[in-house]
PDB file of N, CA and C in Angstrom:
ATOM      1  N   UNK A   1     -17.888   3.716 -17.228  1.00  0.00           N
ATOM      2  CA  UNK A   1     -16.989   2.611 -17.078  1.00  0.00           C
ATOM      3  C   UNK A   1     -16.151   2.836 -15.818  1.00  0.00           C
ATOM      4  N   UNK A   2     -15.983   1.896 -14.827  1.00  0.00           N
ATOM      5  CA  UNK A   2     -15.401   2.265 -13.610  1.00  0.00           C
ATOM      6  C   UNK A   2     -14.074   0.707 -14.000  1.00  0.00           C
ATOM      7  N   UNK A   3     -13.447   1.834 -13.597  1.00  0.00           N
ATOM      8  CA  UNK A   3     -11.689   0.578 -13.109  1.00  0.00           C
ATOM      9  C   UNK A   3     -11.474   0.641 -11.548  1.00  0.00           C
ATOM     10  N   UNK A   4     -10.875  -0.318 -11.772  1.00  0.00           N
ATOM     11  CA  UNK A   4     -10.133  -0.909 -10.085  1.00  0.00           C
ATOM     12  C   UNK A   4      -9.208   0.374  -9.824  1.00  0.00           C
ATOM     13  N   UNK A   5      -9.576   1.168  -8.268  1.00  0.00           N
ATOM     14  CA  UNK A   5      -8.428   1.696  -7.811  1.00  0.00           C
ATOM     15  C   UNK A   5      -7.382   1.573  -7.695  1.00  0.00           C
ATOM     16  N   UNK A   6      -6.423   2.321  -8.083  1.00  0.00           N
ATOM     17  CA  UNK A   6      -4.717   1.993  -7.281  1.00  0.00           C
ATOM     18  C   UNK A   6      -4.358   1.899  -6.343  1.00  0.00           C
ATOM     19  N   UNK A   7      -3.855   0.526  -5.700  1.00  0.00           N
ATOM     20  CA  UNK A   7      -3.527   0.419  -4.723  1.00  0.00           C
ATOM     21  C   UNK A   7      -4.219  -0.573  -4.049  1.00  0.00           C
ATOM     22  N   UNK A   8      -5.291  -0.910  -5.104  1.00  0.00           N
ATOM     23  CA  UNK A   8      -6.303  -1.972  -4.778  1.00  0.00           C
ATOM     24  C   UNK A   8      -6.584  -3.362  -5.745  1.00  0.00           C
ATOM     25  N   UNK A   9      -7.143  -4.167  -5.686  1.00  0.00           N
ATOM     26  CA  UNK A   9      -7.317  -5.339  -6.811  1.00  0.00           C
ATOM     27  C   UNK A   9      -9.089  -5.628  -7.094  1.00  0.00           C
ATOM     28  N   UNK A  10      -9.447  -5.683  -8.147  1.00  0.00           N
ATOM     29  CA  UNK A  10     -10.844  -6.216  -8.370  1.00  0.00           C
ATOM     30  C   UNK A  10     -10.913  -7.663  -8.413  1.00  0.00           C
ATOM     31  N   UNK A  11     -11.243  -8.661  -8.141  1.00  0.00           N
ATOM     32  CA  UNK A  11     -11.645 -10.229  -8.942  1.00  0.00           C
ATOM     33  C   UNK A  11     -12.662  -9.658  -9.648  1.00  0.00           C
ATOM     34  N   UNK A  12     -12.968 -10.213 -10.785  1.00  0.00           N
ATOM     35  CA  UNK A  12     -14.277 -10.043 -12.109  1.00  0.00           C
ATOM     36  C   UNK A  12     -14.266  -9.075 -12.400  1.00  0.00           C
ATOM     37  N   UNK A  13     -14.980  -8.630 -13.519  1.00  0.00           N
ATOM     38  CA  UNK A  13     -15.855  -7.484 -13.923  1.00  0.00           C
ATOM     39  C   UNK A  13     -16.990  -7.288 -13.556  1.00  0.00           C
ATOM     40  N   UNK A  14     -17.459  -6.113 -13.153  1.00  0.00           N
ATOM     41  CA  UNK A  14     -18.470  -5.086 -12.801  1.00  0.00           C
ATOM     42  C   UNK A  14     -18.728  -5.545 -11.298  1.00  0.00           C
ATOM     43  N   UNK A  15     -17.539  -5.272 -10.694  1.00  0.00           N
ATOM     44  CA  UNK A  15     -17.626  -4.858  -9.095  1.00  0.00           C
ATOM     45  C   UNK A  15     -18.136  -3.841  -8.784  1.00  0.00           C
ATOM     46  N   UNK A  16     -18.882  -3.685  -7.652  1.00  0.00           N
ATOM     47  CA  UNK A  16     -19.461  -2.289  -7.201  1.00  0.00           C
ATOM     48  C   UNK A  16     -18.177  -1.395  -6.454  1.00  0.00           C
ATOM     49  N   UNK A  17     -17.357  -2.629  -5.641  1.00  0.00           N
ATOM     50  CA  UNK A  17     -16.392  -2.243  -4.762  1.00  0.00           C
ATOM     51  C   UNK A  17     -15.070  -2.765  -5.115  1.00  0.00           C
ATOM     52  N   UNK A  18     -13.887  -2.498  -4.487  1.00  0.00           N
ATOM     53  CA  UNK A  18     -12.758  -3.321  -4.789  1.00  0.00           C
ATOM     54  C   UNK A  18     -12.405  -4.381  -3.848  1.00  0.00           C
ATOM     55  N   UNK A  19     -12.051  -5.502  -4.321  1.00  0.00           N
ATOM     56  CA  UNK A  19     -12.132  -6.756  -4.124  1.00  0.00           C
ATOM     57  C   UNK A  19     -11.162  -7.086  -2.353  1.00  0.00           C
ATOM     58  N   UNK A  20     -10.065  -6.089  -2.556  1.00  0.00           N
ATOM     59  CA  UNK A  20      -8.943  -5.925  -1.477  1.00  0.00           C
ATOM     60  C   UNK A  20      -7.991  -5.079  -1.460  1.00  0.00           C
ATOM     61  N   UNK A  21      -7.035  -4.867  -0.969  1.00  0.00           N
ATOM     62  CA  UNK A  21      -5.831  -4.169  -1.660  1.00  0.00           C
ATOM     63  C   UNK A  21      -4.339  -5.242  -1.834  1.00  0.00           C
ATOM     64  N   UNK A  22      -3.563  -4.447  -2.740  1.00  0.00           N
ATOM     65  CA  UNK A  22      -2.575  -4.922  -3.441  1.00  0.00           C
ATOM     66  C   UNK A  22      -1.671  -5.879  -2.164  1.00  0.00           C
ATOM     67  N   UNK A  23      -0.919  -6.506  -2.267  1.00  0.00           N
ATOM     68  CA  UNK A  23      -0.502  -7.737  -1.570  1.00  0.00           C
ATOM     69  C   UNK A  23       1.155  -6.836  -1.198  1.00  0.00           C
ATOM     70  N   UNK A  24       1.401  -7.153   0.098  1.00  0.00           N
ATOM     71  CA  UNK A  24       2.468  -6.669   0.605  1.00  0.00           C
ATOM     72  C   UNK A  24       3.849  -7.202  -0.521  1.00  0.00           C
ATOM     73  N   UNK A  25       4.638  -6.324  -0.779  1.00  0.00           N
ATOM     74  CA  UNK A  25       5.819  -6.167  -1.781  1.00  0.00           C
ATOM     75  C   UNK A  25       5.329  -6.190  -3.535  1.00  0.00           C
ATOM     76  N   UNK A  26       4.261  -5.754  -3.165  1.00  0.00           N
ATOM     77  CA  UNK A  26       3.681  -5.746  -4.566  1.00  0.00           C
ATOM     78  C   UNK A  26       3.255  -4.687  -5.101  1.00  0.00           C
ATOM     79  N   UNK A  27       2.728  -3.873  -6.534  1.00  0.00           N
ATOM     80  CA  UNK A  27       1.987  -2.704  -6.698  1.00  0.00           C
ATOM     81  C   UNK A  27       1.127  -3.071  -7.471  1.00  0.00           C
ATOM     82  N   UNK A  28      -0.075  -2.007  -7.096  1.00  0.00           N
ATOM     83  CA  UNK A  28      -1.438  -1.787  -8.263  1.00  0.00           C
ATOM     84  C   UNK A  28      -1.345  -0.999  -9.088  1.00  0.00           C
ATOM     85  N   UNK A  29      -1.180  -0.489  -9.811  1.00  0.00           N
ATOM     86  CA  UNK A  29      -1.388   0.749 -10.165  1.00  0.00           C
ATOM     87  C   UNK A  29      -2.548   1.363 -10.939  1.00  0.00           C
ATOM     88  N   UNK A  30      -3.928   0.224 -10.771  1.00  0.00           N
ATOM     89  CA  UNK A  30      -4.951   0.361 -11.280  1.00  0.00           C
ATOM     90  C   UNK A  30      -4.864  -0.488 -12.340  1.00  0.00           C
ATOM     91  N   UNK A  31      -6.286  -1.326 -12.127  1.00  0.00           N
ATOM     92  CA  UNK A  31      -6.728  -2.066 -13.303  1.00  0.00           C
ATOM     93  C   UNK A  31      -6.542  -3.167 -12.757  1.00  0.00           C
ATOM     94  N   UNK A  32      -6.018  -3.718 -11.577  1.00  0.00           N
ATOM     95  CA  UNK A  32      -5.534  -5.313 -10.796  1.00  0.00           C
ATOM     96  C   UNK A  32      -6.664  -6.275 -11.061  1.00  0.00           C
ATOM     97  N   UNK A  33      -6.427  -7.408 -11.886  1.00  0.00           N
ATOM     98  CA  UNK A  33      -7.494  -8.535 -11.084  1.00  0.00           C
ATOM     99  C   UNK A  33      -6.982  -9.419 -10.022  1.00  0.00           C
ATOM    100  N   UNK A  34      -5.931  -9.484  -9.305  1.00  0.00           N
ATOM    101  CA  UNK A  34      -5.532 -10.336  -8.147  1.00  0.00           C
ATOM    102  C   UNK A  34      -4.363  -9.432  -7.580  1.00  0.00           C
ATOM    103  N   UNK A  35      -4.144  -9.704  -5.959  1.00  0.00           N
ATOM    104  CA  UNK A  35      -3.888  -8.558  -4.787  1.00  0.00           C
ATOM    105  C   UNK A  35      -2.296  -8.602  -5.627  1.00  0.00           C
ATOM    106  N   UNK A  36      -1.517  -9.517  -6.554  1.00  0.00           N
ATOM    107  CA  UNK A  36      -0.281  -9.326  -7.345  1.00  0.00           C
ATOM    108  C   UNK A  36       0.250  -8.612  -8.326  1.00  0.00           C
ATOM    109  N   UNK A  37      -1.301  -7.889  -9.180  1.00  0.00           N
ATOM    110  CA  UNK A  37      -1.450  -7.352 -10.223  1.00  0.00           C
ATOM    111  C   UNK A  37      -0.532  -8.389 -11.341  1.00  0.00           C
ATOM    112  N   UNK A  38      -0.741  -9.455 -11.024  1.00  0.00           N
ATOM    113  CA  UNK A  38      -0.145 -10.030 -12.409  1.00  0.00           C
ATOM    114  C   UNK A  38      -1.003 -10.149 -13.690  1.00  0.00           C
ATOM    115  N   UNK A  39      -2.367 -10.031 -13.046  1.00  0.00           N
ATOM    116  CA  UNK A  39      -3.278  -9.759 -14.198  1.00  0.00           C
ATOM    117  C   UNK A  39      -4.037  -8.613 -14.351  1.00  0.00           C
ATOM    118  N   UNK A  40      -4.514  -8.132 -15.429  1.00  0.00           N
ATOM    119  CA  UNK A  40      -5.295  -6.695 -15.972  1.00  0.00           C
ATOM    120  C   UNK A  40      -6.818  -7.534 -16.031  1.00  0.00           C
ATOM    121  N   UNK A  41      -7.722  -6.602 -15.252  1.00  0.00           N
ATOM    122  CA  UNK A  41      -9.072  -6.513 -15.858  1.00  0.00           C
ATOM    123  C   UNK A  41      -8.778  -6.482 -17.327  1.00  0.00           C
ATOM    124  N   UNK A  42     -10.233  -7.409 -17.986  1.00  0.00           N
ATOM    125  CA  UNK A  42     -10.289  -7.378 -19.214  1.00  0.00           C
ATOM    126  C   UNK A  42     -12.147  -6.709 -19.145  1.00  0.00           C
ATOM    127  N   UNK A  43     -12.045  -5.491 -19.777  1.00  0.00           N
ATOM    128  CA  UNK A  43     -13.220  -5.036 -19.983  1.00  0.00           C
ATOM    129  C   UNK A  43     -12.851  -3.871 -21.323  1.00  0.00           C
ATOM    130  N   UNK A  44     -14.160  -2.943 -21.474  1.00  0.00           N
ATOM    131  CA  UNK A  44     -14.265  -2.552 -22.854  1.00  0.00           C
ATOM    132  C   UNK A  44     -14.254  -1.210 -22.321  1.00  0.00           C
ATOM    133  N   UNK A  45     -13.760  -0.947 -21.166  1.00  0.00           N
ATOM    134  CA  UNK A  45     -13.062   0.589 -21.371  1.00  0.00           C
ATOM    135  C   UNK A  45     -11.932   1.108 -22.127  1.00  0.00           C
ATOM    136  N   UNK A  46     -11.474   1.651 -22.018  1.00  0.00           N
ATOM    137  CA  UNK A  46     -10.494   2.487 -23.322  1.00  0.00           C
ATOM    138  C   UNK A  46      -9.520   3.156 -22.377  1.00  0.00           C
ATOM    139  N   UNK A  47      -9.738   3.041 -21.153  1.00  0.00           N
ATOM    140  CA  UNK A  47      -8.965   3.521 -19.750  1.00  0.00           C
ATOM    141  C   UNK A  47      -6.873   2.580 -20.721  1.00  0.00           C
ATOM    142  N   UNK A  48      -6.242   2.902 -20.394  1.00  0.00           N
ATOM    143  CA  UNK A  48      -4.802   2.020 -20.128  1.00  0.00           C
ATOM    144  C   UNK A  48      -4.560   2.237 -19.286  1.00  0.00           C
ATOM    145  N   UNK A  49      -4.110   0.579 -18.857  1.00  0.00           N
ATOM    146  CA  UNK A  49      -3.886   0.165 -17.701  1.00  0.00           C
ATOM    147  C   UNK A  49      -2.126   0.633 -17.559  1.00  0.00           C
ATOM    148  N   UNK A  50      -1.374   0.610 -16.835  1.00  0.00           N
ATOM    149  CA  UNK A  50       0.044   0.553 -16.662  1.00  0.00           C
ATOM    150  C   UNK A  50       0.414  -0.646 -15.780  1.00  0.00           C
ATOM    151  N   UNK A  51       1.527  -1.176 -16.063  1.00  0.00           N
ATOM    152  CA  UNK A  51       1.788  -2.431 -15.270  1.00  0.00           C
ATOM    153  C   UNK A  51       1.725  -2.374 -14.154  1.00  0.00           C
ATOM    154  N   UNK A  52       1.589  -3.638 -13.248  1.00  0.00           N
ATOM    155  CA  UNK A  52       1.684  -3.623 -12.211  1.00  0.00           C
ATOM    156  C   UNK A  52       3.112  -4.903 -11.764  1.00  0.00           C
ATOM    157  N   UNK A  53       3.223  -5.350 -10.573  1.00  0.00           N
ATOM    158  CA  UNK A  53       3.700  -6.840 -10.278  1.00  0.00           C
ATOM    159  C   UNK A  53       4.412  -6.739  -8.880  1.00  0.00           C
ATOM    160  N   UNK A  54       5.758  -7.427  -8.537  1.00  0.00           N
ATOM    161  CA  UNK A  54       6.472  -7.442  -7.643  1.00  0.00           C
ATOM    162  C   UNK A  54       7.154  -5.950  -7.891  1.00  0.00           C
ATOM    163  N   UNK A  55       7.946  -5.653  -6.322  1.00  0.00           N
ATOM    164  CA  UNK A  55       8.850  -4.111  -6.171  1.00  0.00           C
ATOM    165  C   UNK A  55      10.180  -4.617  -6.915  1.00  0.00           C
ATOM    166  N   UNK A  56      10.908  -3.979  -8.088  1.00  0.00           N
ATOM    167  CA  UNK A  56      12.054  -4.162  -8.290  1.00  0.00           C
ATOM    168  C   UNK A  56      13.235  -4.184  -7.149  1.00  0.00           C
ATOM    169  N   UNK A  57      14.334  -4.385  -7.377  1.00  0.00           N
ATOM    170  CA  UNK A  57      16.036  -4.667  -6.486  1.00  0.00           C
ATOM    171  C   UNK A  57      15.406  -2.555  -6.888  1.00  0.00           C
ATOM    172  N   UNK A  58      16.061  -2.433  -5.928  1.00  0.00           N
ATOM    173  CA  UNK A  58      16.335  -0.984  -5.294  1.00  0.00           C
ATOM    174  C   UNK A  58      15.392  -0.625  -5.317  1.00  0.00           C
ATOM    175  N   UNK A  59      14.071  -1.019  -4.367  1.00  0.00           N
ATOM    176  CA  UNK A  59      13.044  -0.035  -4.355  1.00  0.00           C
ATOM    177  C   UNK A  59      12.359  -0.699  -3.230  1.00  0.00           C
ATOM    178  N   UNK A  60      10.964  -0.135  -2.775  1.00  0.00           N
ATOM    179  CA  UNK A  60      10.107  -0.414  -2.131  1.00  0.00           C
ATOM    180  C   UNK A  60       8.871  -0.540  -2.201  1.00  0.00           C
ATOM    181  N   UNK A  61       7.627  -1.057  -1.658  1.00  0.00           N
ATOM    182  CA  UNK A  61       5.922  -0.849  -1.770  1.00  0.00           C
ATOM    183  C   UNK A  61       5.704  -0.758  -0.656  1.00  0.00           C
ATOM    184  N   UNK A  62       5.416   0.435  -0.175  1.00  0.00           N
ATOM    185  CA  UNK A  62       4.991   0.263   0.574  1.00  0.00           C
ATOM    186  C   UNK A  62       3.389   0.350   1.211  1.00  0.00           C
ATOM    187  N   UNK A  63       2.924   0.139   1.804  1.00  0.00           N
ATOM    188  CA  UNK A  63       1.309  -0.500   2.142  1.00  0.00           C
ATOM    189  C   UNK A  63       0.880  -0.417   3.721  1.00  0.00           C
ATOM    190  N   UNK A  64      -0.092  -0.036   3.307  1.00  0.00           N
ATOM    191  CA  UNK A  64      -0.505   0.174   5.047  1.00  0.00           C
ATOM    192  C   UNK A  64      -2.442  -0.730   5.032  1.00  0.00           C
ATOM    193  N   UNK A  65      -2.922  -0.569   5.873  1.00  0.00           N
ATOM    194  CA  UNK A  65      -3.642  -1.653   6.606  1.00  0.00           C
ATOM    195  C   UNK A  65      -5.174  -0.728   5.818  1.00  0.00           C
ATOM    196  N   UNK A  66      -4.669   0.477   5.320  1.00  0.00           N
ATOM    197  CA  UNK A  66      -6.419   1.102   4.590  1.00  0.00           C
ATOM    198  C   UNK A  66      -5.895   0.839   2.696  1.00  0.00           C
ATOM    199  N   UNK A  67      -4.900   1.048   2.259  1.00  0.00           N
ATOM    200  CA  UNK A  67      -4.516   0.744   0.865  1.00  0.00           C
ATOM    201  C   UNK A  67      -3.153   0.278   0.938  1.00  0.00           C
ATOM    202  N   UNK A  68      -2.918  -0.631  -0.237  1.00  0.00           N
ATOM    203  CA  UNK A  68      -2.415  -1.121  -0.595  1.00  0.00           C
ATOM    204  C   UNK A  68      -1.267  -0.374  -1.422  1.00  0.00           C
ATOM    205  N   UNK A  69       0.149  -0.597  -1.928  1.00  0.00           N
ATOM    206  CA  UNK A  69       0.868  -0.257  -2.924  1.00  0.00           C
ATOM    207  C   UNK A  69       0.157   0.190  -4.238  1.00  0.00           C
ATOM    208  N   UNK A  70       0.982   1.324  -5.008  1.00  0.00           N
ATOM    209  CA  UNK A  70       0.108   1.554  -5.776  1.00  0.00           C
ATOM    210  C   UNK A  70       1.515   1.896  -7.292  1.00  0.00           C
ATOM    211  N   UNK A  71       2.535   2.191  -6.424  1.00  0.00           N
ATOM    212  CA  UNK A  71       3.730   2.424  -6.786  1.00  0.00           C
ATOM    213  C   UNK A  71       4.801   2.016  -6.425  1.00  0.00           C
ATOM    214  N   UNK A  72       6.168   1.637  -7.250  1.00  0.00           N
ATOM    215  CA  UNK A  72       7.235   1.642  -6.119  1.00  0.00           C
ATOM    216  C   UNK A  72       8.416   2.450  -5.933  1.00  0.00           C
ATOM    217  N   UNK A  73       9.136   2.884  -5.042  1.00  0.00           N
ATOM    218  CA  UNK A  73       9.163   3.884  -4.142  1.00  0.00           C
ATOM    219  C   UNK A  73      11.045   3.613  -4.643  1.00  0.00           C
ATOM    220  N   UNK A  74      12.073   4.132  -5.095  1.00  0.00           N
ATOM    221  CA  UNK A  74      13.430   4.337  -4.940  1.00  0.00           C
ATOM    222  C   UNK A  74      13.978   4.159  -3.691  1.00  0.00           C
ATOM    223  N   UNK A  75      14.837   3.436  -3.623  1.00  0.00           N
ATOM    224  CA  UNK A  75      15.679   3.441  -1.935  1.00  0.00           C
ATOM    225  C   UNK A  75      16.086   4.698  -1.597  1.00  0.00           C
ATOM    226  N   UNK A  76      16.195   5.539  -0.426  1.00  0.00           N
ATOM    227  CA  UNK A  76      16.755   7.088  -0.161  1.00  0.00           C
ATOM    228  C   UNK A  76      18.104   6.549  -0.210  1.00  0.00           C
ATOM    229  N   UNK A  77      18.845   7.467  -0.308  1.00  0.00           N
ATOM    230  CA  UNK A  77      20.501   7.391  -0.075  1.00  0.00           C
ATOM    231  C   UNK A  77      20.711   6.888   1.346  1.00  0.00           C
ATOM    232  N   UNK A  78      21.635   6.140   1.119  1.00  0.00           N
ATOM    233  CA  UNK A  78      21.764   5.096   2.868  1.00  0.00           C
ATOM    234  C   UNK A  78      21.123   3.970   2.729  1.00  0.00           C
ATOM    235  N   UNK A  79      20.490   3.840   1.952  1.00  0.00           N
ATOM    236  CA  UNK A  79      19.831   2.475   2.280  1.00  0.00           C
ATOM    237  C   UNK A  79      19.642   1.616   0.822  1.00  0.00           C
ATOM    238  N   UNK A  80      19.601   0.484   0.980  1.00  0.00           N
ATOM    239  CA  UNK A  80      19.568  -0.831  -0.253  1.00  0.00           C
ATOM    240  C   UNK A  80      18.251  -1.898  -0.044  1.00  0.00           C
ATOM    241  N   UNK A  81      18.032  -2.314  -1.527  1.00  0.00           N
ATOM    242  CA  UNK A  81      16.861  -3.576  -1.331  1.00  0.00           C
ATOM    243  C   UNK A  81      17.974  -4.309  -2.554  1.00  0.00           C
ATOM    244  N   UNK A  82      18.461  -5.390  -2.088  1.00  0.00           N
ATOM    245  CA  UNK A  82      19.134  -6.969  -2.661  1.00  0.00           C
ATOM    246  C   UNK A  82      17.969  -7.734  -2.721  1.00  0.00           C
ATOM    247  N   UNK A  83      17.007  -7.411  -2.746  1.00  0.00           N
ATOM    248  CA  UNK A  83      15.490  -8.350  -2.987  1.00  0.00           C
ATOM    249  C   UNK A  83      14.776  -7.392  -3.546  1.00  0.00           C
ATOM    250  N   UNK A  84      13.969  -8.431  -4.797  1.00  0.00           N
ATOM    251  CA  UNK A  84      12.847  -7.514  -5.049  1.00  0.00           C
ATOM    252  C   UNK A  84      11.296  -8.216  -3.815  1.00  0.00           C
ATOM    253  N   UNK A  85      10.291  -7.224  -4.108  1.00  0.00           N
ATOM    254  CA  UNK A  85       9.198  -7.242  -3.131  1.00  0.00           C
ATOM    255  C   UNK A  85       9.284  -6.981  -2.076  1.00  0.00           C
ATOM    256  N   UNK A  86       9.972  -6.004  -1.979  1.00  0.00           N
ATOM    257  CA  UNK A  86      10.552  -5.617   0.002  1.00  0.00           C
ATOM    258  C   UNK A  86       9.527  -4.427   0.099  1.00  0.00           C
ATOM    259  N   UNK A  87       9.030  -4.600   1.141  1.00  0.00           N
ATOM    260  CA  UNK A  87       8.097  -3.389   2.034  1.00  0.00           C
ATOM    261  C   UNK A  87       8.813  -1.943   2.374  1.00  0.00           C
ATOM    262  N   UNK A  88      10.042  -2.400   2.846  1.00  0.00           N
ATOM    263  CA  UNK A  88      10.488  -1.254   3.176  1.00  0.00           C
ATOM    264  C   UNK A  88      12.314  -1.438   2.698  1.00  0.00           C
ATOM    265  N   UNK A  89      13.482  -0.520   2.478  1.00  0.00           N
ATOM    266  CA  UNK A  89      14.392  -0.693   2.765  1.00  0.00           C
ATOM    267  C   UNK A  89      15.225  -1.356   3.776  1.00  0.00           C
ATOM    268  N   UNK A  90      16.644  -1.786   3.188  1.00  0.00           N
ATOM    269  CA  UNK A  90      17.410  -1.730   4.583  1.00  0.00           C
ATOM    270  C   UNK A  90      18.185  -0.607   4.672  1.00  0.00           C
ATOM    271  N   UNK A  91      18.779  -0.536   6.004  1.00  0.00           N
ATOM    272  CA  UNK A  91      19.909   0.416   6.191  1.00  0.00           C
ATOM    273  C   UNK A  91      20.937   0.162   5.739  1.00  0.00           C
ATOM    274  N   UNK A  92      21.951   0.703   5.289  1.00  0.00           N
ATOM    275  CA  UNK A  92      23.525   0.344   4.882  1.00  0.00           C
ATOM    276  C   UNK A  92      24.267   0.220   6.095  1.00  0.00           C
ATOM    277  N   UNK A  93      24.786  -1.019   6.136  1.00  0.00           N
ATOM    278  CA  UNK A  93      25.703  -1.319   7.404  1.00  0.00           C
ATOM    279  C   UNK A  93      26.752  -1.048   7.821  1.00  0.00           C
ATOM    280  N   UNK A  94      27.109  -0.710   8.982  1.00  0.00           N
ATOM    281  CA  UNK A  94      28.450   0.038   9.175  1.00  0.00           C
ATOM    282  C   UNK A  94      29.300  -0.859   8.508  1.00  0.00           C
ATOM    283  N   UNK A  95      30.639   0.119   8.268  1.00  0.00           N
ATOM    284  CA  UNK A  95      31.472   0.095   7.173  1.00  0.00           C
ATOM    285  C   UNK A  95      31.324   0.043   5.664  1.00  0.00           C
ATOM    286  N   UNK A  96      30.026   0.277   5.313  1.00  0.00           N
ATOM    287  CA  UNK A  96      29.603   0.666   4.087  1.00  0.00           C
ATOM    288  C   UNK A  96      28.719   1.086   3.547  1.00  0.00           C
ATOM    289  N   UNK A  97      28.993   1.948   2.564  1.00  0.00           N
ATOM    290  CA  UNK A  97      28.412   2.806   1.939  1.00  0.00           C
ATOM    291  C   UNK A  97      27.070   2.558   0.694  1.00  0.00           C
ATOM    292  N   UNK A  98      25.907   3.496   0.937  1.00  0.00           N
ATOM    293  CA  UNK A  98      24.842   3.206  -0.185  1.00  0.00           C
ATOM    294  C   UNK A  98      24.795   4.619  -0.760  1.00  0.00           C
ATOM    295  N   UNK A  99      25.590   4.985  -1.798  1.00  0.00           N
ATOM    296  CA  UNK A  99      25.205   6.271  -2.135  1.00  0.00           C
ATOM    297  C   UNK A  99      23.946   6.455  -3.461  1.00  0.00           C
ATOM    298  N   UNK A 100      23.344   7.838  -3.501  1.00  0.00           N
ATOM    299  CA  UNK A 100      22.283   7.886  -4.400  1.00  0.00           C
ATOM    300  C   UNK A 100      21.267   6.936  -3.907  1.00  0.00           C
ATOM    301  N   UNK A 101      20.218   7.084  -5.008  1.00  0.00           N
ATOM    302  CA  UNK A 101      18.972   6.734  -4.742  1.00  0.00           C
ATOM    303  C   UNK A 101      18.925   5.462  -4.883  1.00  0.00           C
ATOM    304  N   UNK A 102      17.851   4.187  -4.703  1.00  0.00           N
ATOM    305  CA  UNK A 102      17.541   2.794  -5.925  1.00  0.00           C
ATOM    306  C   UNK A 102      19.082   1.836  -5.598  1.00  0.00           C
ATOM    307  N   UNK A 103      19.482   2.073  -4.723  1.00  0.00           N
ATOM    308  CA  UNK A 103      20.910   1.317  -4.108  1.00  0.00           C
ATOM    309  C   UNK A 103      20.461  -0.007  -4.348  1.00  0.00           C
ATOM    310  N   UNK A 104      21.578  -0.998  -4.899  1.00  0.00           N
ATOM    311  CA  UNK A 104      20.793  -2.372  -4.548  1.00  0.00           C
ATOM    312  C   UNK A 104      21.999  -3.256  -4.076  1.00  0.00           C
ATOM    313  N   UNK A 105      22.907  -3.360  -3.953  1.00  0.00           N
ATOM    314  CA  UNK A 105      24.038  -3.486  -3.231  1.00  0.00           C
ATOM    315  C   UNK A 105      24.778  -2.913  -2.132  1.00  0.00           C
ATOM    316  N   UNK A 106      24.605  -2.847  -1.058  1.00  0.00           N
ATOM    317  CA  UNK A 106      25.972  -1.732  -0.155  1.00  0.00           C
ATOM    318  C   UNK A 106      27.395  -1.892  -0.609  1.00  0.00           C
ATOM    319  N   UNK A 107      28.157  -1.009  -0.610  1.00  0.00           N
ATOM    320  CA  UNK A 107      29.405  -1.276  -0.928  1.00  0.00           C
ATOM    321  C   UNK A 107      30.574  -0.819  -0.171  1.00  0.00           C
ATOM    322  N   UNK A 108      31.888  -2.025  -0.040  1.00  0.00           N
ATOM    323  CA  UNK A 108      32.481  -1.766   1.132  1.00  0.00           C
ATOM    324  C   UNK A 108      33.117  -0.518   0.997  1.00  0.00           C
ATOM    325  N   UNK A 109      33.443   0.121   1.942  1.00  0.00           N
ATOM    326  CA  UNK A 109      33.990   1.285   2.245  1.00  0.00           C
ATOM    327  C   UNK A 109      35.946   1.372   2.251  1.00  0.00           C
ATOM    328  N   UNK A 110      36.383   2.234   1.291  1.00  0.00           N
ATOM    329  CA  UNK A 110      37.661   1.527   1.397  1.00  0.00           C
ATOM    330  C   UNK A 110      38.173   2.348   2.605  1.00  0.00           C
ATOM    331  N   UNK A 111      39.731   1.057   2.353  1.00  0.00           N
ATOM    332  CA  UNK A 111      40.385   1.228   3.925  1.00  0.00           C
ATOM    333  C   UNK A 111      41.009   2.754   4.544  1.00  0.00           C
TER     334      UNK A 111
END
């Protein structure tokens, strides 16, 4: 029984290959039938799938041009996502602060 790679999406059952990879601000994490993972292959493996979908507020997917997202990624300290499905972080802007990881707000810096 073969499943869809992570990081990648199948259309149908019993692909030889995978169909594409996962869609920018999005993750696979195996088992995708479309580049959103909003849907699971339905087949008669016994494999579990784990969700997939859009990047939550404080995080990232990031994806490059050979695979796709497969996971999503915590903001580093310094930086915030106020959107979910972001590719990459932002920076925290002068005069305020992003402390810890998964930031999803900057916050002003007092006086």
């Amino acid at each position: 029984c073969l499943t869809c790679s992570a990081g990648f999406y199948c259309s149908g059952d019993g692909n030889s290959a995978v169909t594409g990879i996962c869609a920018d601000g999005y993750y696979c994490p195996g088992g995708c039938s479309d580049a959103e993972c909003l849907h699971k292959l339905t087949t008669n493996c016994s494999v579990p799938y784990e969700d997939g979908g859009q990047c939550p507020l404080g995080t990232f997917c990031e994806t490059n041009a050979v695979r796709g997202a497969y996971r999503f990624e915590l903001c580093a300290e310094g930086f915030y996502a106020n959107e979910t499905g972001l590719t990459a972080c932002v920076e925290c802007p002068p005069g305020y602060y992003c402390s810890g990881v998964g930031t999803i707000l900057p916050v002003l810096c007092p006086p």
